[in-house]
PDB file of N, CA and C in Angstrom:
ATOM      1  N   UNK A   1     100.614 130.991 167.977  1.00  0.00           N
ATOM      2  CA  UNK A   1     100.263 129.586 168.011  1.00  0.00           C
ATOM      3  C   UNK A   1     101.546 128.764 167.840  1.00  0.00           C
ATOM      4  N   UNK A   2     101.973 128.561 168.827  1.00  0.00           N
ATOM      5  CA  UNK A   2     103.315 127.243 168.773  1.00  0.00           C
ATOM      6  C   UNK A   2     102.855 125.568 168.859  1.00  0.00           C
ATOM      7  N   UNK A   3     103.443 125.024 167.932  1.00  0.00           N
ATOM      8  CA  UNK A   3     103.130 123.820 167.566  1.00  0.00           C
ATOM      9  C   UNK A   3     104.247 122.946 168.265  1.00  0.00           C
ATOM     10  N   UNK A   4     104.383 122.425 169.144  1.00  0.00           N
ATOM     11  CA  UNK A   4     105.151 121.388 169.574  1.00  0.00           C
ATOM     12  C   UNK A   4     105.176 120.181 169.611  1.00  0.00           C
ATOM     13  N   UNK A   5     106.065 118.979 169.368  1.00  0.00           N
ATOM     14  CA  UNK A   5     106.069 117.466 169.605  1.00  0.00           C
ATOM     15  C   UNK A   5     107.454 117.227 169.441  1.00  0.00           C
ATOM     16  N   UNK A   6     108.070 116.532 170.601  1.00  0.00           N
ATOM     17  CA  UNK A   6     108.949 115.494 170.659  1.00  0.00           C
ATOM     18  C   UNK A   6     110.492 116.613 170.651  1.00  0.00           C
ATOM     19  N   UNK A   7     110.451 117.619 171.050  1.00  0.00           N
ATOM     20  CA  UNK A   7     111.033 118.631 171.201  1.00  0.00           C
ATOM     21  C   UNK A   7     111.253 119.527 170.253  1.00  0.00           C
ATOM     22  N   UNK A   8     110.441 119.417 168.988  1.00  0.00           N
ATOM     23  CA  UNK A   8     110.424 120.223 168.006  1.00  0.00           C
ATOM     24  C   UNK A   8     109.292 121.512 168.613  1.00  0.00           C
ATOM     25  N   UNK A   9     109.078 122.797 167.859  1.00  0.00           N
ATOM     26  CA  UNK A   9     108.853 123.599 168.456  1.00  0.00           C
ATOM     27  C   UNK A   9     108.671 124.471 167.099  1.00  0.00           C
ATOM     28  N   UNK A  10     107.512 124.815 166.258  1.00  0.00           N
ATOM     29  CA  UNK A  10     107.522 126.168 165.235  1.00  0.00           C
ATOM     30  C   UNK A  10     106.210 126.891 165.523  1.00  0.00           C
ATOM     31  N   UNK A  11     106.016 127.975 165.328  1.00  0.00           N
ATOM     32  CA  UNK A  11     105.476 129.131 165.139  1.00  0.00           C
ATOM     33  C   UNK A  11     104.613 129.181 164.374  1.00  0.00           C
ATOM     34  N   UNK A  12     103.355 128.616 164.790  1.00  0.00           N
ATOM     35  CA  UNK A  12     102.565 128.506 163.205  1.00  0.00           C
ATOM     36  C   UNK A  12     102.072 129.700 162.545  1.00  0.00           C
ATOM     37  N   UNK A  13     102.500 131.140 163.247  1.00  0.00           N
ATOM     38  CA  UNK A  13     101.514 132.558 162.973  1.00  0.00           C
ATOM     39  C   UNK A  13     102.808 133.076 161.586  1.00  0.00           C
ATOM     40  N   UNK A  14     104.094 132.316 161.679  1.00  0.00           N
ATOM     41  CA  UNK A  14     105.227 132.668 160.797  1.00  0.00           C
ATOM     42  C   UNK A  14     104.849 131.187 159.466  1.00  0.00           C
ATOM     43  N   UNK A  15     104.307 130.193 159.549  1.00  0.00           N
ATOM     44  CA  UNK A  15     104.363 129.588 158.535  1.00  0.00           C
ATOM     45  C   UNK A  15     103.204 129.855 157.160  1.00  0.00           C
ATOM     46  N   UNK A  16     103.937 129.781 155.888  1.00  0.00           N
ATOM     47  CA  UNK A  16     103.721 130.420 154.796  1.00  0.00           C
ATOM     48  C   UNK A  16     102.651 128.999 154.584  1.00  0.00           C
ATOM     49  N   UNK A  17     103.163 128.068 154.241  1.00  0.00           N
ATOM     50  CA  UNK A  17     102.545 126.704 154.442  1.00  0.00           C
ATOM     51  C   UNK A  17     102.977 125.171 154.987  1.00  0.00           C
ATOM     52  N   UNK A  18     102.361 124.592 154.928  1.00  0.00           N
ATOM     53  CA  UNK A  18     102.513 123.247 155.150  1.00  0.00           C
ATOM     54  C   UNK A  18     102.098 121.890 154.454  1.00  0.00           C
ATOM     55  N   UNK A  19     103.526 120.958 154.067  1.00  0.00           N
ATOM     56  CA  UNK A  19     102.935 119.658 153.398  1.00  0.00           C
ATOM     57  C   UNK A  19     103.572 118.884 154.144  1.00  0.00           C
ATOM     58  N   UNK A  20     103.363 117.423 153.458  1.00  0.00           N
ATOM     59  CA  UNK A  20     103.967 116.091 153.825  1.00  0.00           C
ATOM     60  C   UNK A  20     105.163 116.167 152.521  1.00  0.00           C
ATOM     61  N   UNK A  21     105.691 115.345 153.141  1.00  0.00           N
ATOM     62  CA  UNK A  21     107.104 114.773 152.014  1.00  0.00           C
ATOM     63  C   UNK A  21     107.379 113.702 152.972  1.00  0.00           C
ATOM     64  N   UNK A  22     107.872 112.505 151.848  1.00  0.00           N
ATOM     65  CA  UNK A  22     108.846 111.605 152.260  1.00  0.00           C
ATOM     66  C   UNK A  22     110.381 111.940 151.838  1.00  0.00           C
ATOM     67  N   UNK A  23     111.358 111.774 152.654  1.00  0.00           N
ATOM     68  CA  UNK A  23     112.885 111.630 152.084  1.00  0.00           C
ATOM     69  C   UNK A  23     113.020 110.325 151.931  1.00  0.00           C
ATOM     70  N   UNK A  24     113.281 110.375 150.479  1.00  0.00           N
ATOM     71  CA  UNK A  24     113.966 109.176 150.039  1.00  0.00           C
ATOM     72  C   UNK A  24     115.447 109.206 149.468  1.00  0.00           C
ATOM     73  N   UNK A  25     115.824 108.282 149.326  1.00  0.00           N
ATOM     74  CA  UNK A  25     117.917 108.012 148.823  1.00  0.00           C
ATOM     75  C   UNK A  25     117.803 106.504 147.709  1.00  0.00           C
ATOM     76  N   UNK A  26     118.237 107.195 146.747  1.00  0.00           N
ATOM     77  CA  UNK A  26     118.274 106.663 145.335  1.00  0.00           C
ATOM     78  C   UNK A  26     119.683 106.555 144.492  1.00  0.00           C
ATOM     79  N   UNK A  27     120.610 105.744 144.214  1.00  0.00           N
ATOM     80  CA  UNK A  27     121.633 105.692 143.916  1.00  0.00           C
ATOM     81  C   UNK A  27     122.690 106.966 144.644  1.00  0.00           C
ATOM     82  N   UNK A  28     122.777 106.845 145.951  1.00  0.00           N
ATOM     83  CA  UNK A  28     123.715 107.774 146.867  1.00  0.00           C
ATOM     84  C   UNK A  28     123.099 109.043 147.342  1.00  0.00           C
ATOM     85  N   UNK A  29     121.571 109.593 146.081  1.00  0.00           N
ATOM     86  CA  UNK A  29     121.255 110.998 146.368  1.00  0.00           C
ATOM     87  C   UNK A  29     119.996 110.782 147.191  1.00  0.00           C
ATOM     88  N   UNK A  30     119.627 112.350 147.887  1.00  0.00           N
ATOM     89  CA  UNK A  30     118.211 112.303 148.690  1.00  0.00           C
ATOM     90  C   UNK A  30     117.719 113.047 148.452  1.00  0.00           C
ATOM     91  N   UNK A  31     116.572 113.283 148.492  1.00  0.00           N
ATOM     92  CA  UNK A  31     115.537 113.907 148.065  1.00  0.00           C
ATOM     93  C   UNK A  31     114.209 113.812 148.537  1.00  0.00           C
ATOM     94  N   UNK A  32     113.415 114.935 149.174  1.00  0.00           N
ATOM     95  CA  UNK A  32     111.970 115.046 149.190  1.00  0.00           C
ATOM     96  C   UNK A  32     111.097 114.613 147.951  1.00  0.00           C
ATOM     97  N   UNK A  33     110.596 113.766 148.070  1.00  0.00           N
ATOM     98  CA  UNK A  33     109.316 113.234 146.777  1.00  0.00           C
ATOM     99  C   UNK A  33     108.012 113.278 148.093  1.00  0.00           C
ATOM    100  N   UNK A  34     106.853 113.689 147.277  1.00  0.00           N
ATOM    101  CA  UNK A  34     105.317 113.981 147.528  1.00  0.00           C
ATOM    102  C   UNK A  34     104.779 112.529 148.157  1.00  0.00           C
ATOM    103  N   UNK A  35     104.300 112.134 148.701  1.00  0.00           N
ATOM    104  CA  UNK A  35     103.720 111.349 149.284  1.00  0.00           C
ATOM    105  C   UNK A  35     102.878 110.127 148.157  1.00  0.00           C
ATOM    106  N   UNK A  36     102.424 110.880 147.591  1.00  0.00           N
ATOM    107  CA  UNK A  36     101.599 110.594 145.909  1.00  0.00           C
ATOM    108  C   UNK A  36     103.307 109.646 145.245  1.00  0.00           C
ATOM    109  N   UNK A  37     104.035 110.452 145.457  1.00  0.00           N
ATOM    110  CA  UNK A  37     105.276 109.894 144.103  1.00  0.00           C
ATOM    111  C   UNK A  37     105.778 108.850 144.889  1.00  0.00           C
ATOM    112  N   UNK A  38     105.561 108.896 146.204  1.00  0.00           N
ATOM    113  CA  UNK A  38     106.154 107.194 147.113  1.00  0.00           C
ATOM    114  C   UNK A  38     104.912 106.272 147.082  1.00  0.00           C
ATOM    115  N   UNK A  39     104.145 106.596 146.338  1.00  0.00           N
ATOM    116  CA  UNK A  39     102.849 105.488 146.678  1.00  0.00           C
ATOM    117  C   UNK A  39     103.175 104.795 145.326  1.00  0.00           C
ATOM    118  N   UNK A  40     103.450 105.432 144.599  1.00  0.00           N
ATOM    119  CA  UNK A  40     103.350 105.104 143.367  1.00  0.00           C
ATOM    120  C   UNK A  40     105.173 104.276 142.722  1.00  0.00           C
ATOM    121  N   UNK A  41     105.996 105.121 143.216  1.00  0.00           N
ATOM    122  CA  UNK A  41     107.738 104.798 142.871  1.00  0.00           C
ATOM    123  C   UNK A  41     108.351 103.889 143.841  1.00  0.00           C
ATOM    124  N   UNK A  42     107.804 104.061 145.291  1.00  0.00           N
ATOM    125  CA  UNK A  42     108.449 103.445 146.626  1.00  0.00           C
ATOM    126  C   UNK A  42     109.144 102.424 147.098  1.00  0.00           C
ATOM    127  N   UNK A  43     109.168 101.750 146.004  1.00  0.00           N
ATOM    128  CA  UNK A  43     109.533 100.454 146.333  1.00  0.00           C
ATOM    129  C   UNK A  43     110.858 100.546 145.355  1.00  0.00           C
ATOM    130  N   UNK A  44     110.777 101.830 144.659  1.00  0.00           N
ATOM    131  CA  UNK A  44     112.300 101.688 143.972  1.00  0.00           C
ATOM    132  C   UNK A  44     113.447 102.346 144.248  1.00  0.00           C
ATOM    133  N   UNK A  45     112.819 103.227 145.825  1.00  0.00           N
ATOM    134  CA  UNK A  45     113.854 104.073 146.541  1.00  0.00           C
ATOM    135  C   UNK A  45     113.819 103.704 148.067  1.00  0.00           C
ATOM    136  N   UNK A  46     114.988 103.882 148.249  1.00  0.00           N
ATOM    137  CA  UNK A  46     115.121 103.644 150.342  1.00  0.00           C
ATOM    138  C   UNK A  46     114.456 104.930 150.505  1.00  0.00           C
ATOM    139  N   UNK A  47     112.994 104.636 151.661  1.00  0.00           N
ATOM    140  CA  UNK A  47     112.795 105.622 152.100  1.00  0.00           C
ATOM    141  C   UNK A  47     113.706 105.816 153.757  1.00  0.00           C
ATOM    142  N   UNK A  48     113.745 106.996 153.921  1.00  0.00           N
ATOM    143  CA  UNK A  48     114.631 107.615 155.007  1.00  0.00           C
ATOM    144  C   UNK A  48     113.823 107.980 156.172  1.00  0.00           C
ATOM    145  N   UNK A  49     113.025 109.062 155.781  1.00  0.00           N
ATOM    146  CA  UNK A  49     111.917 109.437 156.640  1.00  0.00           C
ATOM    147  C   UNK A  49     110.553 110.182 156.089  1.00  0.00           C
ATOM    148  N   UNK A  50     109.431 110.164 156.872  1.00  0.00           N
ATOM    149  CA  UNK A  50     108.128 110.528 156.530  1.00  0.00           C
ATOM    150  C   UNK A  50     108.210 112.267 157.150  1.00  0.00           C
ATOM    151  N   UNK A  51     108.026 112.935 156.607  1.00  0.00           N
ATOM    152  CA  UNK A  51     108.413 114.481 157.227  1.00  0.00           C
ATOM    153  C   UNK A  51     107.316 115.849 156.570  1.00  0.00           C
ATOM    154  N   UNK A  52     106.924 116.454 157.998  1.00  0.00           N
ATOM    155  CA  UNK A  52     106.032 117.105 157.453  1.00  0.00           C
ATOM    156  C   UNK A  52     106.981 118.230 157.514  1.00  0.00           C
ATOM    157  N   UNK A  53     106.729 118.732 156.639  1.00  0.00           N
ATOM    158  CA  UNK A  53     107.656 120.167 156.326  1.00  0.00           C
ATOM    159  C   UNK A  53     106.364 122.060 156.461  1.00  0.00           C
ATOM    160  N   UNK A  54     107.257 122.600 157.336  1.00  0.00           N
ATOM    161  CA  UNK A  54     106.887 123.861 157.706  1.00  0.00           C
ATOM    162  C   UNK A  54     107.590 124.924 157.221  1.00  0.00           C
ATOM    163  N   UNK A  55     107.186 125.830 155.807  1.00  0.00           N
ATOM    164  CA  UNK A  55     107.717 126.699 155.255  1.00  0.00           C
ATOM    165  C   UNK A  55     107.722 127.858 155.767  1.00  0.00           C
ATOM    166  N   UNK A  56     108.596 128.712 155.737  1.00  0.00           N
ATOM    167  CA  UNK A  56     108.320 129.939 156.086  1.00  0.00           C
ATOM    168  C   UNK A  56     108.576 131.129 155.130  1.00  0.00           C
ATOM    169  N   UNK A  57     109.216 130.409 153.996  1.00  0.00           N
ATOM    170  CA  UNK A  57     109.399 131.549 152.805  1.00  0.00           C
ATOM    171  C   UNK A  57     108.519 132.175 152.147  1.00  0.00           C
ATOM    172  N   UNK A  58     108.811 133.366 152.294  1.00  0.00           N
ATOM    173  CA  UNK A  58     107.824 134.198 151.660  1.00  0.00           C
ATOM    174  C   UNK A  58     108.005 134.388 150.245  1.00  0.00           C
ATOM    175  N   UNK A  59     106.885 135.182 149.653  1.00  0.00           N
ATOM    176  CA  UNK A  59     107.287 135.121 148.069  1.00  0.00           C
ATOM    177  C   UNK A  59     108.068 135.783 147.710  1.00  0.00           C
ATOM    178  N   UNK A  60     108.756 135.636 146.645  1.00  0.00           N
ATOM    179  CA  UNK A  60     110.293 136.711 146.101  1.00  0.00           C
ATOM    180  C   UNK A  60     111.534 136.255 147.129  1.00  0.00           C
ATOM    181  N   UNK A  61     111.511 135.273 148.197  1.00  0.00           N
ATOM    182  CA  UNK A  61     112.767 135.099 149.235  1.00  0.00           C
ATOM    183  C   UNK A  61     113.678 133.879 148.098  1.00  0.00           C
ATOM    184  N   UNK A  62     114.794 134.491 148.064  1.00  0.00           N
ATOM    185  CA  UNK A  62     115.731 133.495 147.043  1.00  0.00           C
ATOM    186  C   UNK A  62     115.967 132.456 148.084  1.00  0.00           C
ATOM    187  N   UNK A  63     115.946 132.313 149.204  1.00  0.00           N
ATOM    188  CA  UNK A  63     116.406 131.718 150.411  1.00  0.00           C
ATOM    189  C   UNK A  63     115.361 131.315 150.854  1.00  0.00           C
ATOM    190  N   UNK A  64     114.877 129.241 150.643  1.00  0.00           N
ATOM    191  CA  UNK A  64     114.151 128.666 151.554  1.00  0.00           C
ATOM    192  C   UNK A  64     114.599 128.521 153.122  1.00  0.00           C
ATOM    193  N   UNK A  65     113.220 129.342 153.555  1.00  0.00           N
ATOM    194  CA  UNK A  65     113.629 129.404 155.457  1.00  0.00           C
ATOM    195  C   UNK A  65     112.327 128.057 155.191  1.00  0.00           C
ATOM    196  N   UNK A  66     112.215 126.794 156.525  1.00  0.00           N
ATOM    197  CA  UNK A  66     111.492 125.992 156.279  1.00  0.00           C
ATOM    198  C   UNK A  66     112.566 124.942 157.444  1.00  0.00           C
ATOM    199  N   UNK A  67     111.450 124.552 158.363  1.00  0.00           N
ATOM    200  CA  UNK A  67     111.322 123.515 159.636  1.00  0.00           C
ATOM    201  C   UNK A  67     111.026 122.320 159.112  1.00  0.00           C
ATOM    202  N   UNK A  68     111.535 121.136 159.740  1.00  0.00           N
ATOM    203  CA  UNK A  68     111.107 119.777 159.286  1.00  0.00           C
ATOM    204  C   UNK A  68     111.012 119.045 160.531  1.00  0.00           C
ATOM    205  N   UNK A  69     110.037 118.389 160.301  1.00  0.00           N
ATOM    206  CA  UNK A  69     109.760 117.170 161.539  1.00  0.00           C
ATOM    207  C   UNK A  69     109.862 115.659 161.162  1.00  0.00           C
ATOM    208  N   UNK A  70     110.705 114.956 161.730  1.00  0.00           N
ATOM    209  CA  UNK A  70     110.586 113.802 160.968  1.00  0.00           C
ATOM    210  C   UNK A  70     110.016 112.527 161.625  1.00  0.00           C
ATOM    211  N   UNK A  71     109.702 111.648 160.624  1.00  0.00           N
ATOM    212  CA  UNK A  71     108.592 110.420 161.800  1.00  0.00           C
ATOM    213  C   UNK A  71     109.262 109.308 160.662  1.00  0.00           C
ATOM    214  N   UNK A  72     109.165 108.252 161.259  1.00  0.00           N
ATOM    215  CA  UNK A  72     109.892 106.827 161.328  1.00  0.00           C
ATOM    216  C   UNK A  72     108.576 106.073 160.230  1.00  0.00           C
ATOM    217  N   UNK A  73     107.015 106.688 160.772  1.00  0.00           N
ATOM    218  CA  UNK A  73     106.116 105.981 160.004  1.00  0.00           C
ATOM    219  C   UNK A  73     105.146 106.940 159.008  1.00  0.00           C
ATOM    220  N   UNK A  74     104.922 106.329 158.447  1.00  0.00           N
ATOM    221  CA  UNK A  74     103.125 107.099 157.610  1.00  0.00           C
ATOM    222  C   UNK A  74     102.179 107.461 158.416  1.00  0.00           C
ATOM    223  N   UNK A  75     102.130 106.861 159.768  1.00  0.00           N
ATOM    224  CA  UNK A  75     100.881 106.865 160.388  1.00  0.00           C
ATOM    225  C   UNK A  75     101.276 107.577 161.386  1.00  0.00           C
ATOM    226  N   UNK A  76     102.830 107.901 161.918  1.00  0.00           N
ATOM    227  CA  UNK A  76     102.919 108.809 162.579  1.00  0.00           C
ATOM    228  C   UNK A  76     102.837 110.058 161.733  1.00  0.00           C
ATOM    229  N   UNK A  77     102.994 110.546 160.499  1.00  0.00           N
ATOM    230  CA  UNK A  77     103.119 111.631 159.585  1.00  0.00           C
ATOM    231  C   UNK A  77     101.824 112.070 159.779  1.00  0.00           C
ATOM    232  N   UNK A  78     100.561 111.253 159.532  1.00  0.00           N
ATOM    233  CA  UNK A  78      99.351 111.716 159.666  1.00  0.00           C
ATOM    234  C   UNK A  78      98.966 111.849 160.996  1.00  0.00           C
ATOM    235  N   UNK A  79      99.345 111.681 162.204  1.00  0.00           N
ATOM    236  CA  UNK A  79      98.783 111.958 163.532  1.00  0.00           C
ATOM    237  C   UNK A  79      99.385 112.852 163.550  1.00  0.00           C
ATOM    238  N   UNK A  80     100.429 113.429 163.486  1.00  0.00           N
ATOM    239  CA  UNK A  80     101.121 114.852 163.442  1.00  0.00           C
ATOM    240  C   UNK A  80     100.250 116.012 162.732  1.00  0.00           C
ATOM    241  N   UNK A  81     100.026 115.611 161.584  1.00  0.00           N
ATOM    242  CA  UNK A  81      99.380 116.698 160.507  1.00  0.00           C
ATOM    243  C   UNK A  81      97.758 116.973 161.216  1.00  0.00           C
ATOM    244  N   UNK A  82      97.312 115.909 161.631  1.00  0.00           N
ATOM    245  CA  UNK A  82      96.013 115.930 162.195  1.00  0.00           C
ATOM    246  C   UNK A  82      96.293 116.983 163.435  1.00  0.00           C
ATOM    247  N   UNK A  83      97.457 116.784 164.499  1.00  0.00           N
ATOM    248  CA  UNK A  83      97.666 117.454 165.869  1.00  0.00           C
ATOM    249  C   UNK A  83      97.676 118.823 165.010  1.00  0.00           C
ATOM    250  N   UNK A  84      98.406 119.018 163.965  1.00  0.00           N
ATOM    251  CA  UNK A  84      98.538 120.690 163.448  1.00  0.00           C
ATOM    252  C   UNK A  84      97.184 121.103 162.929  1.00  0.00           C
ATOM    253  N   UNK A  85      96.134 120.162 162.411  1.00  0.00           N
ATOM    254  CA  UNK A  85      94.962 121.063 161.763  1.00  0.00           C
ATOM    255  C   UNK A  85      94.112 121.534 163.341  1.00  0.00           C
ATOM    256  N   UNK A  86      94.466 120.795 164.271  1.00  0.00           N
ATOM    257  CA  UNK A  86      93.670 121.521 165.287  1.00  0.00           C
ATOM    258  C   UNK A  86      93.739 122.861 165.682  1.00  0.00           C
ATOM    259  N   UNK A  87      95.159 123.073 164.950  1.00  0.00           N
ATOM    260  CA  UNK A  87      95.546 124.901 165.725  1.00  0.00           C
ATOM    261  C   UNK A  87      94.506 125.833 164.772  1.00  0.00           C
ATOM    262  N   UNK A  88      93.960 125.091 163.641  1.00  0.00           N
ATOM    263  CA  UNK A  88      93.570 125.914 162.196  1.00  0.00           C
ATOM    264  C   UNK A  88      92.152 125.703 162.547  1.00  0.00           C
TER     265      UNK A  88
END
C-alpha cells in the first residue's frame, strides 16, 4: 500500500505508526509539539509547519527511521490524514 501526495511517496505495509505534529521555533529552537500542545501554547511559538509524521521504527531500534509530510495549514493536515485512513 503506497501512500502518495504532492511527490511524497511511503509504504504504508513498513509504517510502525502514524500521528500529526506541528513544528514549531521558540527562541531560535524547533521542535515537534502534539497538535493538543499548539491548541493550547500556539500563540507563544512561530509555527513552521503542520506535519503528519510516518514512523517506521521498530521497537528496541536506537535509530528513529520516520517520513514527514508537511502542509502550510491545519486543514490541509487533516485532508491528508483522512486520504491515509482510506488505505486502513
Amino acid at each position: 500500500m503506497i501512500y502518495k501526495r504532492d511527490g511524497f511517496s511511503v509504504d504504508l505495509e513498513t509504517v510502525v505508526r502514524i500521528y500529526p505534529a506541528v513544528l514549531v521555533e521558540h527562541e531560535g529552537e524547533s521542535s515537534e509539539m502534539s497538535l493538543e500542545w499548539v491548541d493550547v501554547y500556539g500563540s507563544k511559538v512561530k509555527i513552521l509547519s503542520f506535519v503528519l509524521v510516518f514512523d517506521n521504527t521498530k521497537q528496541g531500534d536506537e535509530e528513529r527511521h520516520k517520513q514527514e509530510l508537511h502542509f502550510d495549514s491545519k486543514e490541509e493536515l487533516l485532508e491528508a490524514m483522512s486520504e491515509v485512513a482510506t488505505f486502513f
